[in-house]
N, C-alpha and C. Protein backbone atom coordinates (compact mmCIF):
# COMPACT_ATOMS: atom_id res chain seq x y z
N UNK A 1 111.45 105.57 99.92
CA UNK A 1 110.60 106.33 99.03
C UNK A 1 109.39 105.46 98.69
N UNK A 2 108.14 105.56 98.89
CA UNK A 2 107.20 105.51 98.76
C UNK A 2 106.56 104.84 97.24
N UNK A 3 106.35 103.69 96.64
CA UNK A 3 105.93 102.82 95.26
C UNK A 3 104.48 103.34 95.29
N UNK A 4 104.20 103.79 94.37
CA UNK A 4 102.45 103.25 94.17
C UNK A 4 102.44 102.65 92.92
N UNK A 5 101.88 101.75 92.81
CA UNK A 5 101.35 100.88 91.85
C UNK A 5 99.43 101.28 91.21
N UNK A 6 99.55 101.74 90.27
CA UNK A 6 98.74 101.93 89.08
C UNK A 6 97.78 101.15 88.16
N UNK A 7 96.51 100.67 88.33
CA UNK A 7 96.32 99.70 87.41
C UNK A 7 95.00 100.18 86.69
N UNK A 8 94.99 100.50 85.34
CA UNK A 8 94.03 101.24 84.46
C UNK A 8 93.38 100.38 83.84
N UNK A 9 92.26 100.01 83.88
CA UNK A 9 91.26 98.99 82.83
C UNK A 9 89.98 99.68 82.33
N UNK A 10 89.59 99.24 81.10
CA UNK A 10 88.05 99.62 80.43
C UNK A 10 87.05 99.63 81.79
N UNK A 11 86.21 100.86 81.68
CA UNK A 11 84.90 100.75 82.43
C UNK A 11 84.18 99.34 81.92
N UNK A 12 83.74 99.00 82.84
CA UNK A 12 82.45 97.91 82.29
C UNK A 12 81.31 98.29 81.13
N UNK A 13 81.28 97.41 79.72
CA UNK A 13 80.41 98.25 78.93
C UNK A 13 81.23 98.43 77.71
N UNK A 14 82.57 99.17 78.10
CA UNK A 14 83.63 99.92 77.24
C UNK A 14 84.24 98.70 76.21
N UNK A 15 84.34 98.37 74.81
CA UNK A 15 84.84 97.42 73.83
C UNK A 15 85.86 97.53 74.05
N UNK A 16 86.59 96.27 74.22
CA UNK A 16 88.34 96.51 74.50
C UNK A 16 89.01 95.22 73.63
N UNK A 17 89.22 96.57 72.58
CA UNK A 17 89.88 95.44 71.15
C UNK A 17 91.00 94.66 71.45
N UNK A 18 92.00 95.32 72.28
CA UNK A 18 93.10 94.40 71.96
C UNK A 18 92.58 93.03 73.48
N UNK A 19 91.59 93.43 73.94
CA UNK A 19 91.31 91.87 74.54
C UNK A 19 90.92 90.79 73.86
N UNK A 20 90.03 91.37 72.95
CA UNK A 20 89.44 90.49 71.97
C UNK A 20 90.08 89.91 71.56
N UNK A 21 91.36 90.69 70.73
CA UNK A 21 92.34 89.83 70.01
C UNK A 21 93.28 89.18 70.93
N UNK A 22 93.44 89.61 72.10
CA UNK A 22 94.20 88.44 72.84
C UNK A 22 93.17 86.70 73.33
N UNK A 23 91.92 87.29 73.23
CA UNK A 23 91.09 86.25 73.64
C UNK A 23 91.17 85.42 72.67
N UNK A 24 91.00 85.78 71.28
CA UNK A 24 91.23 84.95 69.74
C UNK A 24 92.20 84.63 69.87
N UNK A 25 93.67 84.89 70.30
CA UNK A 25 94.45 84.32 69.95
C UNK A 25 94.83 83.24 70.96
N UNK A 26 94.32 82.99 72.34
CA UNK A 26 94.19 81.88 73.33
C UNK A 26 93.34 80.94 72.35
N UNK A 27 92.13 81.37 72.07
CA UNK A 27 91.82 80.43 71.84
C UNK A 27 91.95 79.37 70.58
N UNK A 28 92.54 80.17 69.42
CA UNK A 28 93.79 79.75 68.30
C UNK A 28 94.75 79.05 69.17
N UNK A 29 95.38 78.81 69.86
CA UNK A 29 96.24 78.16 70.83
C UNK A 29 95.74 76.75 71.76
N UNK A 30 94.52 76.94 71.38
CA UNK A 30 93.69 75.98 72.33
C UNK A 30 93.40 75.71 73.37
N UNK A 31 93.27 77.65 73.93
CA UNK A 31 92.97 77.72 75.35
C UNK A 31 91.53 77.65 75.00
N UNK A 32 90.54 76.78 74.80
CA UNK A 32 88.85 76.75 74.80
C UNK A 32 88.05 77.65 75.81
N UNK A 33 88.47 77.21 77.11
CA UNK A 33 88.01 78.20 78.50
C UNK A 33 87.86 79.15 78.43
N UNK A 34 88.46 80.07 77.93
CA UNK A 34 89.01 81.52 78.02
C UNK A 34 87.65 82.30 77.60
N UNK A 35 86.92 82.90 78.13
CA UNK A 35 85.41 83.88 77.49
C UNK A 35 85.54 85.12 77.36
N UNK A 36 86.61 85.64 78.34
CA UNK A 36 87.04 87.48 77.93
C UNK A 36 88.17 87.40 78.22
N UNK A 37 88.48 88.46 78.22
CA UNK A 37 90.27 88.85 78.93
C UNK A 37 90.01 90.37 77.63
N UNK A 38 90.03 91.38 79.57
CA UNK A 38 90.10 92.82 79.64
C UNK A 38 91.83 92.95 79.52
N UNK A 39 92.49 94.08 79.04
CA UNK A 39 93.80 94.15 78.92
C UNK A 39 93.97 95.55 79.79
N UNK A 40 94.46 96.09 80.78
CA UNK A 40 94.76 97.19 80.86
C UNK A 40 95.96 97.60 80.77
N UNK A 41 96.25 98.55 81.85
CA UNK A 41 97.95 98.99 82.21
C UNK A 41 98.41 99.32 83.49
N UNK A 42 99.54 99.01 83.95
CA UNK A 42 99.88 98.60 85.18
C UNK A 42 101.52 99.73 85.26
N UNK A 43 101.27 100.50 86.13
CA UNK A 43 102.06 101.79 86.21
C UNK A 43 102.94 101.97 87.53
N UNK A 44 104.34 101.86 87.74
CA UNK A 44 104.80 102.64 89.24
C UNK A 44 105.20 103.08 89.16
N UNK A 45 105.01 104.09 90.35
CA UNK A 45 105.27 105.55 90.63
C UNK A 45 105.89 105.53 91.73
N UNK A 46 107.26 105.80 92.01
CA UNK A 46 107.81 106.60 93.20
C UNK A 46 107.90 107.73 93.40
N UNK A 47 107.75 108.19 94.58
CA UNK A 47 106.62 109.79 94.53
C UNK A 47 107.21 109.88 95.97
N UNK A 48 108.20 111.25 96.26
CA UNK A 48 108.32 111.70 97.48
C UNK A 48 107.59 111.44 98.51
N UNK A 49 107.47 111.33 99.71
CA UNK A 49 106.51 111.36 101.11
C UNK A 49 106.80 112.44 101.63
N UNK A 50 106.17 113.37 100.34
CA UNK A 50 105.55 115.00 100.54
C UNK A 50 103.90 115.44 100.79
N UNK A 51 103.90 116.13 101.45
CA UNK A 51 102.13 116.70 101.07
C UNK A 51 100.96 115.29 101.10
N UNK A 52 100.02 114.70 100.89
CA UNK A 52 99.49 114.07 100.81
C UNK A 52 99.74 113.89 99.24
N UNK A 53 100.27 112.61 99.47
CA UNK A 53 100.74 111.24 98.77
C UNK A 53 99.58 111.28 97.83
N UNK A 54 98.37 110.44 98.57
CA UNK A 54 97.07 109.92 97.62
C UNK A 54 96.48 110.90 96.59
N UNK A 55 96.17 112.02 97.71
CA UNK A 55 95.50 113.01 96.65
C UNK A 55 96.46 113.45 95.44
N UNK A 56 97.90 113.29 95.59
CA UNK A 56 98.39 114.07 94.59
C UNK A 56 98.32 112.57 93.49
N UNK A 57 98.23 111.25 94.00
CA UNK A 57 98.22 110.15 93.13
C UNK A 57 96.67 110.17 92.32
N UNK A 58 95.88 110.58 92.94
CA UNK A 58 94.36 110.48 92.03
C UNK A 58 94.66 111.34 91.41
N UNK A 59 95.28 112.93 91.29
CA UNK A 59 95.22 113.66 90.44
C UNK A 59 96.34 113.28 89.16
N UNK A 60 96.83 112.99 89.52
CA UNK A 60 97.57 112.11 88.46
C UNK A 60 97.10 110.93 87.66
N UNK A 61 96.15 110.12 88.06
CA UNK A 61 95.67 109.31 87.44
C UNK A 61 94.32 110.00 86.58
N UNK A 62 93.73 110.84 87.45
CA UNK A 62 92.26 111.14 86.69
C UNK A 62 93.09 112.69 85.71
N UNK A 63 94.43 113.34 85.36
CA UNK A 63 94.69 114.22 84.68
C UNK A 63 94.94 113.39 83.31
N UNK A 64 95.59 112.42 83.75
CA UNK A 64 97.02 111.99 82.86
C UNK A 64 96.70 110.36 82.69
N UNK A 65 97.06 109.76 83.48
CA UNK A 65 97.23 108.18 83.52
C UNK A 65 96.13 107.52 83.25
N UNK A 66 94.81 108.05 83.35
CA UNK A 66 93.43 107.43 82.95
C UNK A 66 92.54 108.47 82.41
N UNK A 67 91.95 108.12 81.31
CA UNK A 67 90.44 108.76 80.73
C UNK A 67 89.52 108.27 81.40
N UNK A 68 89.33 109.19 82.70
CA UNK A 68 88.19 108.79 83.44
C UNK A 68 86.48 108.40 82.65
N UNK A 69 86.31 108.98 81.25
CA UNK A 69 85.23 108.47 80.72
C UNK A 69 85.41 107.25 80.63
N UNK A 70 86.41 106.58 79.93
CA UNK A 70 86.16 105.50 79.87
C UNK A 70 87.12 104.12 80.38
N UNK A 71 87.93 104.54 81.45
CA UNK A 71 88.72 103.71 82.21
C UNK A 71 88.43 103.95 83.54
N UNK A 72 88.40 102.92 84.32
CA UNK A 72 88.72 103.16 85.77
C UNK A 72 89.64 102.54 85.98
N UNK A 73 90.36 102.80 87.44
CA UNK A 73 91.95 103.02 88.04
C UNK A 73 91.93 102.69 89.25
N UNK A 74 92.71 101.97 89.78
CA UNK A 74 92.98 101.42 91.11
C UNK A 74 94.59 102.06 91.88
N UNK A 75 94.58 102.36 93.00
CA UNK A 75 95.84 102.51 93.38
C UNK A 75 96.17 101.70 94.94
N UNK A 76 97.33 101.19 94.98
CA UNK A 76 97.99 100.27 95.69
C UNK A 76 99.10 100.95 96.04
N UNK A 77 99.56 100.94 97.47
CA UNK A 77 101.04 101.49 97.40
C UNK A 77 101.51 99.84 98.12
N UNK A 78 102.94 100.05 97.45
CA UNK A 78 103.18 98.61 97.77
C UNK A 78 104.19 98.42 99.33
N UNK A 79 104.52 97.49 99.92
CA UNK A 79 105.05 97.32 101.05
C UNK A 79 106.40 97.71 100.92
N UNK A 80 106.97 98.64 101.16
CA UNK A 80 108.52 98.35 101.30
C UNK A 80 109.46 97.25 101.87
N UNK A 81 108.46 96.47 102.75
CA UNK A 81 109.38 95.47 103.76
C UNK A 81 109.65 94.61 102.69
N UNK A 82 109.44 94.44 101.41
CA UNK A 82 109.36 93.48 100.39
C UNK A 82 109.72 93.63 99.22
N UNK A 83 110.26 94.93 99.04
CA UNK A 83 111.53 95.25 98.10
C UNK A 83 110.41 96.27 96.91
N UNK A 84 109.37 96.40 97.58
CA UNK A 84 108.47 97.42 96.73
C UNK A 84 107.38 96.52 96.07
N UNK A 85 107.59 95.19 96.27
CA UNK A 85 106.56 94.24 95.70
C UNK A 85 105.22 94.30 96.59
N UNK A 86 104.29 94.40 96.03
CA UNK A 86 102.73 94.09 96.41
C UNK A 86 102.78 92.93 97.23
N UNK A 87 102.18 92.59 98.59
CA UNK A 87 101.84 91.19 99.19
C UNK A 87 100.87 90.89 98.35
């Protein structure tokens, strides 16, 4: 059965509070380096190998899984030879 892997982040532009506060809190920790850190969300989906796969995966992401105003979305299907893990 078929993995796709999901990954939703702020458009470029878009304020992304809880990065902020993860960035403050690296650097409360005394990570100094650290200048942003975007947070998104990271989603899998096993999805029959019915009908075309992709198209039914964008419609799922641009209905449901992402606010296309203000997130964009990546999709990956991952290798099976590797237990469903991404190379």
């Amino acid at each position: 059965m078929p993995k796709a892997l999901v990954y939703v982040t702020y458009k470029a532009g878009v304020l992304d509070p809880q990065g902020e506060a993860v960035r403050g809190a690296l650097s409360s920790l005394g990570f100094k380096g650290v200048n942003d850190v975007r947070v998104g969300k990271y989603i899998e989906i096993e999805i029959d190998d019915t009908g075309n796969i992709h198209d039914d995966l964008e419609r799922m992401c641009h209905d449901l899984l992402a606010n296309p105003v203000i997130e964009d979305y990546r999709i990956e299907m991952a290798d099976e030879s590797t237990n469903g893990e991404r190379q």
